[in-house]
PDB file of N, CA and C in Angstrom:
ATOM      1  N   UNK A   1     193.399 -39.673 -62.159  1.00  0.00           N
ATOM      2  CA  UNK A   1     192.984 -39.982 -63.505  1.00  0.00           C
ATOM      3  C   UNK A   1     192.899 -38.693 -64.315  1.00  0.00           C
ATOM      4  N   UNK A   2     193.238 -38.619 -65.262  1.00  0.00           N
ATOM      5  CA  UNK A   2     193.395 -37.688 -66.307  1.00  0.00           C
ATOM      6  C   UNK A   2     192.322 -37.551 -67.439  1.00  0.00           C
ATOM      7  N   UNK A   3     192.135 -36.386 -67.890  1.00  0.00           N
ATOM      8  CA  UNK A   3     190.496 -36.328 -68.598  1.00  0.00           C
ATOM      9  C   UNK A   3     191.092 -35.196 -70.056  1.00  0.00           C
ATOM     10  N   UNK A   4     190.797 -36.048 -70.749  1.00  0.00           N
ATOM     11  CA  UNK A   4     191.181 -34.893 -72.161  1.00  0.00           C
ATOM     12  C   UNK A   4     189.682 -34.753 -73.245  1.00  0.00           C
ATOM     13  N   UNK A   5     189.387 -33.362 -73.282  1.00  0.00           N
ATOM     14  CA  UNK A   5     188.397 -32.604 -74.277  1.00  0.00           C
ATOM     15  C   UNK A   5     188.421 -33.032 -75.523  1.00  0.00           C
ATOM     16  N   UNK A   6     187.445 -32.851 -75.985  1.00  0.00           N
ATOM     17  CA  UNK A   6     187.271 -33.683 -77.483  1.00  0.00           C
ATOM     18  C   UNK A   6     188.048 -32.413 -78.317  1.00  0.00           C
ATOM     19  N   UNK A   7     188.281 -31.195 -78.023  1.00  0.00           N
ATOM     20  CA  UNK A   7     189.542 -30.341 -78.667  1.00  0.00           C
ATOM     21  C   UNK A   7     190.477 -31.386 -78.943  1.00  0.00           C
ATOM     22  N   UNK A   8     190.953 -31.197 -77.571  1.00  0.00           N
ATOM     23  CA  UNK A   8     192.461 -31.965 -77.404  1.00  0.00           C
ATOM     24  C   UNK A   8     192.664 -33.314 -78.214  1.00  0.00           C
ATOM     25  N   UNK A   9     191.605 -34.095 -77.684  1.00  0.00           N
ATOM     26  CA  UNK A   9     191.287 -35.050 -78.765  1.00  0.00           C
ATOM     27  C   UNK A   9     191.395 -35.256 -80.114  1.00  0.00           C
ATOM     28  N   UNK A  10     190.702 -34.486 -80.726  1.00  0.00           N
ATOM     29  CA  UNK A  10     190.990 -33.749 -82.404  1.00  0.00           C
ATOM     30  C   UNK A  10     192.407 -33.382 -82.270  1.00  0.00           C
ATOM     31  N   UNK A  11     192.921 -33.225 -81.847  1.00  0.00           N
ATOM     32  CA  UNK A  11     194.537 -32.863 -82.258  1.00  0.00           C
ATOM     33  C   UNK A  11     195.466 -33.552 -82.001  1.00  0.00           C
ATOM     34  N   UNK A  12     195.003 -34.745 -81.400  1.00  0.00           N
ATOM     35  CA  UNK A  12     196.299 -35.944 -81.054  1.00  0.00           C
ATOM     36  C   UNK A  12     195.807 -37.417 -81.878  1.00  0.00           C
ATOM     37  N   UNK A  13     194.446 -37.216 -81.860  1.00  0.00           N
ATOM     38  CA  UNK A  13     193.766 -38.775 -82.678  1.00  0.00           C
ATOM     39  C   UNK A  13     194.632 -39.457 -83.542  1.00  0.00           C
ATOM     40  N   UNK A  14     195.243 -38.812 -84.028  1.00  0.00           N
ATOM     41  CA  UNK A  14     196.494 -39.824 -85.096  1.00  0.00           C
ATOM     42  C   UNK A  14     197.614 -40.238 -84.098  1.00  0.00           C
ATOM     43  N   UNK A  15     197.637 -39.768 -82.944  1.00  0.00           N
ATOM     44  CA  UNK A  15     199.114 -40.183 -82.428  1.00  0.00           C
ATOM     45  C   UNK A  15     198.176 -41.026 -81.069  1.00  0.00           C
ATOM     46  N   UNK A  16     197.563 -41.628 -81.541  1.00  0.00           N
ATOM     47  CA  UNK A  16     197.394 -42.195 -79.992  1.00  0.00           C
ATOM     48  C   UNK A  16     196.443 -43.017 -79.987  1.00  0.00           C
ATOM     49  N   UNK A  17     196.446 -44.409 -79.086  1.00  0.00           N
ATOM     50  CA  UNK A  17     195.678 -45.416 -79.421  1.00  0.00           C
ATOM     51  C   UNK A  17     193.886 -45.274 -78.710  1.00  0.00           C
ATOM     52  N   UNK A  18     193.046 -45.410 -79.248  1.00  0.00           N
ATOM     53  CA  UNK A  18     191.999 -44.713 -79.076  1.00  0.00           C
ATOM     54  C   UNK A  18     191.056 -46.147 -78.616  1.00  0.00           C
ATOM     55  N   UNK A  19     190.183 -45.928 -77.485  1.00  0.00           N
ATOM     56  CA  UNK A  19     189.372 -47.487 -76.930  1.00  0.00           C
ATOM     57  C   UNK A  19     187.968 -46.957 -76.238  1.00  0.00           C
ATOM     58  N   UNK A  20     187.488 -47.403 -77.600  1.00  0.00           N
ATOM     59  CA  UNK A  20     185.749 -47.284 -77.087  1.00  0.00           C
ATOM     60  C   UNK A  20     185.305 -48.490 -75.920  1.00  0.00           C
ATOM     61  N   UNK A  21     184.973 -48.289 -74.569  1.00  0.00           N
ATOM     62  CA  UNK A  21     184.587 -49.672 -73.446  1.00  0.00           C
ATOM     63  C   UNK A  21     183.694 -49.468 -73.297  1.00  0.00           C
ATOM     64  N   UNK A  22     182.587 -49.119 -74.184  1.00  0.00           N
ATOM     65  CA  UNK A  22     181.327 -49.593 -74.421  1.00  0.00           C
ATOM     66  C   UNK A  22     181.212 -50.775 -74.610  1.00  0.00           C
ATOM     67  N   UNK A  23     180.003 -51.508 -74.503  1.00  0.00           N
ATOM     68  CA  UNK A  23     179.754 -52.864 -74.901  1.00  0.00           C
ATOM     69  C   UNK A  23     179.620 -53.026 -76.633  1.00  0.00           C
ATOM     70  N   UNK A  24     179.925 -54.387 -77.482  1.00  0.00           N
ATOM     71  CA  UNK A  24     180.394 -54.462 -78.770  1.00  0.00           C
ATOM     72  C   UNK A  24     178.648 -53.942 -79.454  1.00  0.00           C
ATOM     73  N   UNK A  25     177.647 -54.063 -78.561  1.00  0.00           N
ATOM     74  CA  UNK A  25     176.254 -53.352 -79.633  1.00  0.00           C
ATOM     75  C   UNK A  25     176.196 -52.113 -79.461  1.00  0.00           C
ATOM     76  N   UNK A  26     176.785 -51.638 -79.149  1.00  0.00           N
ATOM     77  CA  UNK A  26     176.948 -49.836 -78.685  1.00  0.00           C
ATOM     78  C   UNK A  26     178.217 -49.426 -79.781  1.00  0.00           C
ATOM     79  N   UNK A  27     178.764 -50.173 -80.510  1.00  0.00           N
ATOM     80  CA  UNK A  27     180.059 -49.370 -81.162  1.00  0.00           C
ATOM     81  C   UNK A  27     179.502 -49.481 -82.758  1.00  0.00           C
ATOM     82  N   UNK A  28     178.838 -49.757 -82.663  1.00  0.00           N
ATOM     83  CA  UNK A  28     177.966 -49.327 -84.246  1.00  0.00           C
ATOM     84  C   UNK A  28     178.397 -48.287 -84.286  1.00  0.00           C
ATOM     85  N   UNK A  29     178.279 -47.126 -83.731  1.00  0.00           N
ATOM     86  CA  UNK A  29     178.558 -46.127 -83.983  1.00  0.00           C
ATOM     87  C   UNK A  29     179.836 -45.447 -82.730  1.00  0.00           C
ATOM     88  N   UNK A  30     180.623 -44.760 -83.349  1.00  0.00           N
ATOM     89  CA  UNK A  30     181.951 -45.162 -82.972  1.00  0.00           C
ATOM     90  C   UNK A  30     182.723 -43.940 -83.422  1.00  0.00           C
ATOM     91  N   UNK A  31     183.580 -43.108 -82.820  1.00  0.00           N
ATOM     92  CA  UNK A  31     185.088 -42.472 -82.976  1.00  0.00           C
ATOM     93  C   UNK A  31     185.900 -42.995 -84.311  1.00  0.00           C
ATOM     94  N   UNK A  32     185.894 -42.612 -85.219  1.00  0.00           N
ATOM     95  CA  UNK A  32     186.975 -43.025 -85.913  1.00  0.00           C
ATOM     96  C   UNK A  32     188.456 -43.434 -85.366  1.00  0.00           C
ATOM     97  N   UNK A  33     188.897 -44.313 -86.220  1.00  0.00           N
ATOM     98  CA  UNK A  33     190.043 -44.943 -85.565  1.00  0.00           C
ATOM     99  C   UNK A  33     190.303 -45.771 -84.305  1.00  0.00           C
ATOM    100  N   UNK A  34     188.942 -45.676 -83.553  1.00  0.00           N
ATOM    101  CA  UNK A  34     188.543 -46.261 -82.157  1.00  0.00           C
ATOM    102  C   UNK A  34     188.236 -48.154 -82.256  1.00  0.00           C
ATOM    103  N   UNK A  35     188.975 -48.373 -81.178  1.00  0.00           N
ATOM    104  CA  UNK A  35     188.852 -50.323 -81.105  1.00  0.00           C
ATOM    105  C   UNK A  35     188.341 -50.099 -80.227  1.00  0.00           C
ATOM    106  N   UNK A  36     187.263 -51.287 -79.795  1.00  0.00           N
ATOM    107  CA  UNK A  36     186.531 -51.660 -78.865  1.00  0.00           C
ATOM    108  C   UNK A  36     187.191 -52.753 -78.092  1.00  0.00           C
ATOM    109  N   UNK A  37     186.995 -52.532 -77.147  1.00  0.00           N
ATOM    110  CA  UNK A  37     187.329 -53.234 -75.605  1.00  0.00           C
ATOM    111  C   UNK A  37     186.659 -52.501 -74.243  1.00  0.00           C
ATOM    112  N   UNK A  38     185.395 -53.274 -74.258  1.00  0.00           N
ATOM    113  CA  UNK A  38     184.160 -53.081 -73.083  1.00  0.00           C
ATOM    114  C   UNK A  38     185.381 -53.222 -71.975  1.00  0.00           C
ATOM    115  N   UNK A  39     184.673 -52.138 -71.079  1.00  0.00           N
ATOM    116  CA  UNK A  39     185.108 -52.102 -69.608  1.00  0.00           C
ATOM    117  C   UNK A  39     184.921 -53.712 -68.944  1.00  0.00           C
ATOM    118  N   UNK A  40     184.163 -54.385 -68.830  1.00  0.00           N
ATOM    119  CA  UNK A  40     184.161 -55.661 -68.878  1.00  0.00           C
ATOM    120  C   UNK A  40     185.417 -56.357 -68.999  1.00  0.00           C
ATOM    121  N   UNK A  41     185.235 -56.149 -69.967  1.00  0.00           N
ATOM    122  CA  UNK A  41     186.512 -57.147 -70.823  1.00  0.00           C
ATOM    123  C   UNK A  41     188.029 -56.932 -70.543  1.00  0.00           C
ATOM    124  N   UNK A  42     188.109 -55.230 -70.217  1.00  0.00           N
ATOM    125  CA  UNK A  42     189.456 -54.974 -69.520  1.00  0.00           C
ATOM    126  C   UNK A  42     189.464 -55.221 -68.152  1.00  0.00           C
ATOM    127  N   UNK A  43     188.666 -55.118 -66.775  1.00  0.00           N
ATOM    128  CA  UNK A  43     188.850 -55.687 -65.932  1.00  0.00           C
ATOM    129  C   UNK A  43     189.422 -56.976 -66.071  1.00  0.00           C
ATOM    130  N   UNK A  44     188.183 -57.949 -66.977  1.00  0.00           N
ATOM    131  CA  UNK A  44     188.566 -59.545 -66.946  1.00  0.00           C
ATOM    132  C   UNK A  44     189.804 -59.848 -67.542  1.00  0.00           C
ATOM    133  N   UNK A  45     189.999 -59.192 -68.181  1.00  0.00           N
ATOM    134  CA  UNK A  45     191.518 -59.559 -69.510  1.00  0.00           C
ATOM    135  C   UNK A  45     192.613 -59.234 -69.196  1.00  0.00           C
ATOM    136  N   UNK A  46     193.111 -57.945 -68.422  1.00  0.00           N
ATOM    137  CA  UNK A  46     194.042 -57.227 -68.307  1.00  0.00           C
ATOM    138  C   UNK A  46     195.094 -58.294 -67.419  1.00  0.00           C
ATOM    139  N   UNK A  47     194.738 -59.046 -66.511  1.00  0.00           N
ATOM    140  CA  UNK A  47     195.097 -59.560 -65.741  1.00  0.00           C
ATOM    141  C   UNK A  47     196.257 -60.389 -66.478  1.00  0.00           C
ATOM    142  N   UNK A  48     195.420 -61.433 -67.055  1.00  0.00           N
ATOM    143  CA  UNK A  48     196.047 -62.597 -68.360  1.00  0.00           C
ATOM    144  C   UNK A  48     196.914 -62.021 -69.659  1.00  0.00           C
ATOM    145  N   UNK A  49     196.060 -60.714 -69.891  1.00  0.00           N
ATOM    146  CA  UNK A  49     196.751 -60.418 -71.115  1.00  0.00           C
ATOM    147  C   UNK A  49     198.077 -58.801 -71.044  1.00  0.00           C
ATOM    148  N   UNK A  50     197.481 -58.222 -70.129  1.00  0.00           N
ATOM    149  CA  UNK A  50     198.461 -56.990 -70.078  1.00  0.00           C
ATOM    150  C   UNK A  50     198.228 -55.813 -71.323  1.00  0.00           C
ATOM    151  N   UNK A  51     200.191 -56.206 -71.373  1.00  0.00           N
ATOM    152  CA  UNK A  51     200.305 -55.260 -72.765  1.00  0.00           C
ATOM    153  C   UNK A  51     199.900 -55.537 -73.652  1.00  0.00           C
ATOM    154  N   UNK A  52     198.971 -57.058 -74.398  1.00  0.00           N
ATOM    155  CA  UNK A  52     198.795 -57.547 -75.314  1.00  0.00           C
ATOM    156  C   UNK A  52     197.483 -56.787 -75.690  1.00  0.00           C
ATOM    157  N   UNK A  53     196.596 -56.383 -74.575  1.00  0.00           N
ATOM    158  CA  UNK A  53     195.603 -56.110 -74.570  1.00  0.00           C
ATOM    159  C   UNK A  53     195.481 -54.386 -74.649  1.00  0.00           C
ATOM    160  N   UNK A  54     196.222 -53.628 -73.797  1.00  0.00           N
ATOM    161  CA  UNK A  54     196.375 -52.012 -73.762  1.00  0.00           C
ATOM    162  C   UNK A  54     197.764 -51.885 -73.589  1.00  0.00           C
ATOM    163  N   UNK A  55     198.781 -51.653 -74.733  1.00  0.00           N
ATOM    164  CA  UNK A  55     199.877 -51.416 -74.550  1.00  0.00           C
ATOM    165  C   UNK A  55     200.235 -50.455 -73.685  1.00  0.00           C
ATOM    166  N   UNK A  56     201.245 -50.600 -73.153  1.00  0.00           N
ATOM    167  CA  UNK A  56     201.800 -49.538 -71.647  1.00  0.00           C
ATOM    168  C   UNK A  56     203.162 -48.169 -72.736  1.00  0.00           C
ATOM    169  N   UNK A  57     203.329 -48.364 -73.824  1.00  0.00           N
ATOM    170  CA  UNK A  57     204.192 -47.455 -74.116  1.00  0.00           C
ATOM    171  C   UNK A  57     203.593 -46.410 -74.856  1.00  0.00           C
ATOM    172  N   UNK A  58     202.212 -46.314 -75.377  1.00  0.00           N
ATOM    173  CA  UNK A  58     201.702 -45.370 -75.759  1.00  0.00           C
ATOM    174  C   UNK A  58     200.871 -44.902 -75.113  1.00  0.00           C
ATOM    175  N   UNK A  59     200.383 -43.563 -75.454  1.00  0.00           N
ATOM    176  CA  UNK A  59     199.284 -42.494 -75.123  1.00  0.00           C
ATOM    177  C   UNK A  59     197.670 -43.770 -75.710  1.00  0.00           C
ATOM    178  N   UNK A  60     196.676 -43.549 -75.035  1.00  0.00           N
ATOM    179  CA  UNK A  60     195.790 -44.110 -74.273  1.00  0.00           C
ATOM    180  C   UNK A  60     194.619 -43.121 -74.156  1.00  0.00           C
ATOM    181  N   UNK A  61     193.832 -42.927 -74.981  1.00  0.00           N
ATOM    182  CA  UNK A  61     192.013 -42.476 -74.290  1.00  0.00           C
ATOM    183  C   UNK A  61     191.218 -43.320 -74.230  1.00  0.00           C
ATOM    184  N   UNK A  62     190.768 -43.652 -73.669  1.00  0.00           N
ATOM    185  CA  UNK A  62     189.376 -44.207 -73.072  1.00  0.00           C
ATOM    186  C   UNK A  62     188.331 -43.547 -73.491  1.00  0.00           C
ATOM    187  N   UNK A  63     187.050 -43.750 -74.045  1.00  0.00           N
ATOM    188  CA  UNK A  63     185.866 -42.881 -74.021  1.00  0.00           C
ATOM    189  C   UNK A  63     184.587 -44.238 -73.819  1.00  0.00           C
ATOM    190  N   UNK A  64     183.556 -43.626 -73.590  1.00  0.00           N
ATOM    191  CA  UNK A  64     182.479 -44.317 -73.610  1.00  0.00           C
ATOM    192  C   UNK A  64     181.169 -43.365 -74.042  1.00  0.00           C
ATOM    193  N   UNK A  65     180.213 -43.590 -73.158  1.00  0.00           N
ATOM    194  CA  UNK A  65     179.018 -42.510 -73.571  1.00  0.00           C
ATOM    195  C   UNK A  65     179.197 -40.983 -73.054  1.00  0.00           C
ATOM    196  N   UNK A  66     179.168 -41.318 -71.258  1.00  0.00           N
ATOM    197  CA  UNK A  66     178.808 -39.685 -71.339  1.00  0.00           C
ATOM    198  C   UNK A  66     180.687 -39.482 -70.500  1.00  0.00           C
ATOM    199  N   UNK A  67     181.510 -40.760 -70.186  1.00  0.00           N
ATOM    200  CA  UNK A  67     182.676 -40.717 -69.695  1.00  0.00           C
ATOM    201  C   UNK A  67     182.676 -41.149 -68.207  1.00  0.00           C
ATOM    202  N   UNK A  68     181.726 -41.640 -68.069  1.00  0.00           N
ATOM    203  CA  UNK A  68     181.560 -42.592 -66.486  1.00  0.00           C
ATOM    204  C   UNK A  68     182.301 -43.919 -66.723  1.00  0.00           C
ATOM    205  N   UNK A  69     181.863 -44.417 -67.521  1.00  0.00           N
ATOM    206  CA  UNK A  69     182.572 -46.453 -67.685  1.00  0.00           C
ATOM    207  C   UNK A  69     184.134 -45.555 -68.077  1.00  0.00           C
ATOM    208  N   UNK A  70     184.260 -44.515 -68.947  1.00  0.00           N
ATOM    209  CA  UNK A  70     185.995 -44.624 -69.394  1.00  0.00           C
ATOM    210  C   UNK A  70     186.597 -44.451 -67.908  1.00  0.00           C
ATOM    211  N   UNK A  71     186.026 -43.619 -66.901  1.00  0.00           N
ATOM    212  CA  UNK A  71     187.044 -43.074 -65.991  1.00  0.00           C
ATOM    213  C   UNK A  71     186.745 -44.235 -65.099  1.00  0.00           C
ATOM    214  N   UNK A  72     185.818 -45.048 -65.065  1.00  0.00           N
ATOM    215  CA  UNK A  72     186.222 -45.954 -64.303  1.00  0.00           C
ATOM    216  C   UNK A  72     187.502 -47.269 -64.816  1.00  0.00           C
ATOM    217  N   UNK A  73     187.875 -47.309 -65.802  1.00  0.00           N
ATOM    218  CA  UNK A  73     187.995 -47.749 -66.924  1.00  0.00           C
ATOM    219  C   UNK A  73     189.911 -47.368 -66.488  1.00  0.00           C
ATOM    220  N   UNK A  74     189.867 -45.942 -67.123  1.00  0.00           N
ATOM    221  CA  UNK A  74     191.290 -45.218 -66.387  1.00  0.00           C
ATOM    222  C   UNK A  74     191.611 -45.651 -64.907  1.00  0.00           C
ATOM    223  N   UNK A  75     190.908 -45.252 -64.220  1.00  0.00           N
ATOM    224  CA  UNK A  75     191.536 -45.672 -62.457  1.00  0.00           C
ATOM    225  C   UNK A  75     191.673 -47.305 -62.873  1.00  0.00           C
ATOM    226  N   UNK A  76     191.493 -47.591 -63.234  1.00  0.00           N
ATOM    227  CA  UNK A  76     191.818 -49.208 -62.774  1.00  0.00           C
ATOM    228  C   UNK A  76     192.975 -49.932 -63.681  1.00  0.00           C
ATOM    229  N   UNK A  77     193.029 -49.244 -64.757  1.00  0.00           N
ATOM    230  CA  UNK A  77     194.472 -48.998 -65.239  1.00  0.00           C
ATOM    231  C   UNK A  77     195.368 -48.291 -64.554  1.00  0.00           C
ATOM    232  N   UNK A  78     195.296 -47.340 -64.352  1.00  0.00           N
ATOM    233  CA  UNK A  78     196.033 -46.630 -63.611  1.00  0.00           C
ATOM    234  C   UNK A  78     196.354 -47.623 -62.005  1.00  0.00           C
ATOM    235  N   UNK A  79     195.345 -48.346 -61.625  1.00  0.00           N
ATOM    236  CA  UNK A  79     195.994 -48.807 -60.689  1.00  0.00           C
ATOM    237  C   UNK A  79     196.459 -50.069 -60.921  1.00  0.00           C
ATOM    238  N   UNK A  80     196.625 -50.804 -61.907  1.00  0.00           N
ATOM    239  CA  UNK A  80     197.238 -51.725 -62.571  1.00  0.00           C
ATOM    240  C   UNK A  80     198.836 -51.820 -63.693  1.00  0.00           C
ATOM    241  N   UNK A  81     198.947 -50.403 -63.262  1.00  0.00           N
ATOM    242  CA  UNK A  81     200.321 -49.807 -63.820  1.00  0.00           C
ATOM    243  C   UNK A  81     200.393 -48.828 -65.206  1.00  0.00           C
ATOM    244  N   UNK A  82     199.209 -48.469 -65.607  1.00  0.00           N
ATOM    245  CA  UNK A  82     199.071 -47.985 -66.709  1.00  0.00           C
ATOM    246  C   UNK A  82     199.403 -46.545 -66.432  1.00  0.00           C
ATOM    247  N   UNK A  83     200.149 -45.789 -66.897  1.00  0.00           N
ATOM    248  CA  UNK A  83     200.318 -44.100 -66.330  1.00  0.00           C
ATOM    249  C   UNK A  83     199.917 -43.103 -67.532  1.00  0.00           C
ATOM    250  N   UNK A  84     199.964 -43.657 -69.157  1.00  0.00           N
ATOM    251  CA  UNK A  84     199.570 -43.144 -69.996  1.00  0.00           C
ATOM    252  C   UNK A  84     198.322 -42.855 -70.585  1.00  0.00           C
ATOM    253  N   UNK A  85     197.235 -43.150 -69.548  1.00  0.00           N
ATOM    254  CA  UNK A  85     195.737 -43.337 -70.254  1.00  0.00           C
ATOM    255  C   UNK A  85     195.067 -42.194 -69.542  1.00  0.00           C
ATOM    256  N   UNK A  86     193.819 -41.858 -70.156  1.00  0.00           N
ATOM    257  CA  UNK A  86     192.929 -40.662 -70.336  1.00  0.00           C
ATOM    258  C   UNK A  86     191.953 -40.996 -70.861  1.00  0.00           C
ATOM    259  N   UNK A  87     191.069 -40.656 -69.970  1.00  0.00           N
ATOM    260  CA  UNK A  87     189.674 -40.482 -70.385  1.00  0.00           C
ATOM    261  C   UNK A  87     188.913 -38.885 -70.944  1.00  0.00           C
ATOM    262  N   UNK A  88     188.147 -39.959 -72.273  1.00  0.00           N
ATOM    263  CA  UNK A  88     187.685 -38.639 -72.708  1.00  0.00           C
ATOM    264  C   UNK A  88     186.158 -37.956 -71.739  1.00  0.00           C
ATOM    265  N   UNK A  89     186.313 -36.647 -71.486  1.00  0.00           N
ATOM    266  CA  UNK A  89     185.375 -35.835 -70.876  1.00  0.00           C
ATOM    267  C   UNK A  89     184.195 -35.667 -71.861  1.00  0.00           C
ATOM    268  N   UNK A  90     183.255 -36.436 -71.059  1.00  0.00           N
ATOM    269  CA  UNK A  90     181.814 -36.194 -72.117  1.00  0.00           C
ATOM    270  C   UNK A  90     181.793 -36.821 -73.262  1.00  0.00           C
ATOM    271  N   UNK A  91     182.404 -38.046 -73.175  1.00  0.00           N
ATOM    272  CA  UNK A  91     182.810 -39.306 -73.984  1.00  0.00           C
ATOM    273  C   UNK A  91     181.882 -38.962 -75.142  1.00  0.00           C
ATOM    274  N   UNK A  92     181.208 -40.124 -76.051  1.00  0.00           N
ATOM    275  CA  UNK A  92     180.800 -40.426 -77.266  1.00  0.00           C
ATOM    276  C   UNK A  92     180.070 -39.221 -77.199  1.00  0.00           C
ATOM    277  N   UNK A  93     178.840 -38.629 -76.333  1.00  0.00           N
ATOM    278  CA  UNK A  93     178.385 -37.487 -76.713  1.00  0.00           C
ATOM    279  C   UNK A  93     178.943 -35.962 -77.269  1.00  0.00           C
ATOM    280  N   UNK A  94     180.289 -35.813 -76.434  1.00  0.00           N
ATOM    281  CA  UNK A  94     180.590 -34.995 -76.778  1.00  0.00           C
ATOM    282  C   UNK A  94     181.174 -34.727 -78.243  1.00  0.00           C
ATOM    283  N   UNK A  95     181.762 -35.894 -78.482  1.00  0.00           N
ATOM    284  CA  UNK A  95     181.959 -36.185 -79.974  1.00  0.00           C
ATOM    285  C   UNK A  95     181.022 -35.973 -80.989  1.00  0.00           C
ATOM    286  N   UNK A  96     179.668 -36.484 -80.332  1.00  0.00           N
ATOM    287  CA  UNK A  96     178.183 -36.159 -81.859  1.00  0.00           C
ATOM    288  C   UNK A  96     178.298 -34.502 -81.421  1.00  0.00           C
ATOM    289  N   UNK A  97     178.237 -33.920 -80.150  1.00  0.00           N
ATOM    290  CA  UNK A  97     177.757 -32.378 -80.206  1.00  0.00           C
ATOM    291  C   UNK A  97     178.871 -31.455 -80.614  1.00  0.00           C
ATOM    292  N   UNK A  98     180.085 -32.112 -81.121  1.00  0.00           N
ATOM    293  CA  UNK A  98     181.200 -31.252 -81.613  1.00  0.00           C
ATOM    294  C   UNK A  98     180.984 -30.709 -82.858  1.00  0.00           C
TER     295      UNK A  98
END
């Protein structure tokens, strides 16, 4: 699983599809440009929905709070065929302490 810095982050955010898997009362506050889809919901969904749900041809971060739910979040994409996704390191926090 792959882990990208809220640097790196800041410099690709326009080119890349961005997924807060926090739960939907936790995204009040939120990443710009970021859709929500709870870790939850991608275990349960991915199955039925696939690409409909996390497209497989683009670049892919994951974040959550401190980056525990994203990287669990990544491996299980990743072991579901996803090769383009990344979790952000030090998820939503690191974003307020930037």
């Amino acid at each position: 699983m792959q882990e990208i810095d809220i640097n790196e982050l800041k410099k690709v955010i326009n080119n890349i599809i961005l997924i807060d898997v926090r739960e939907a009362d936790e995204f009040s506050n939120h990443i710009p440009k970021a859709i929500n889809k709870s870790l939850g919901a991608i275990i349960r969904d991915i199955g039925k929905l696939g690409e409909a749900l996390i497209p497989k041809n683009k670049e892919v971060v994951l974040y959550c709070g401190s980056g525990t739910r994203s990287s669990i979040a990544a491996k299980f994409l990743e072991e579901k065929g996803w090769n383009n996704i990344k979790s952000l390191k030090g998820g939503f926090i690191a974003w307020i302490n930037s």
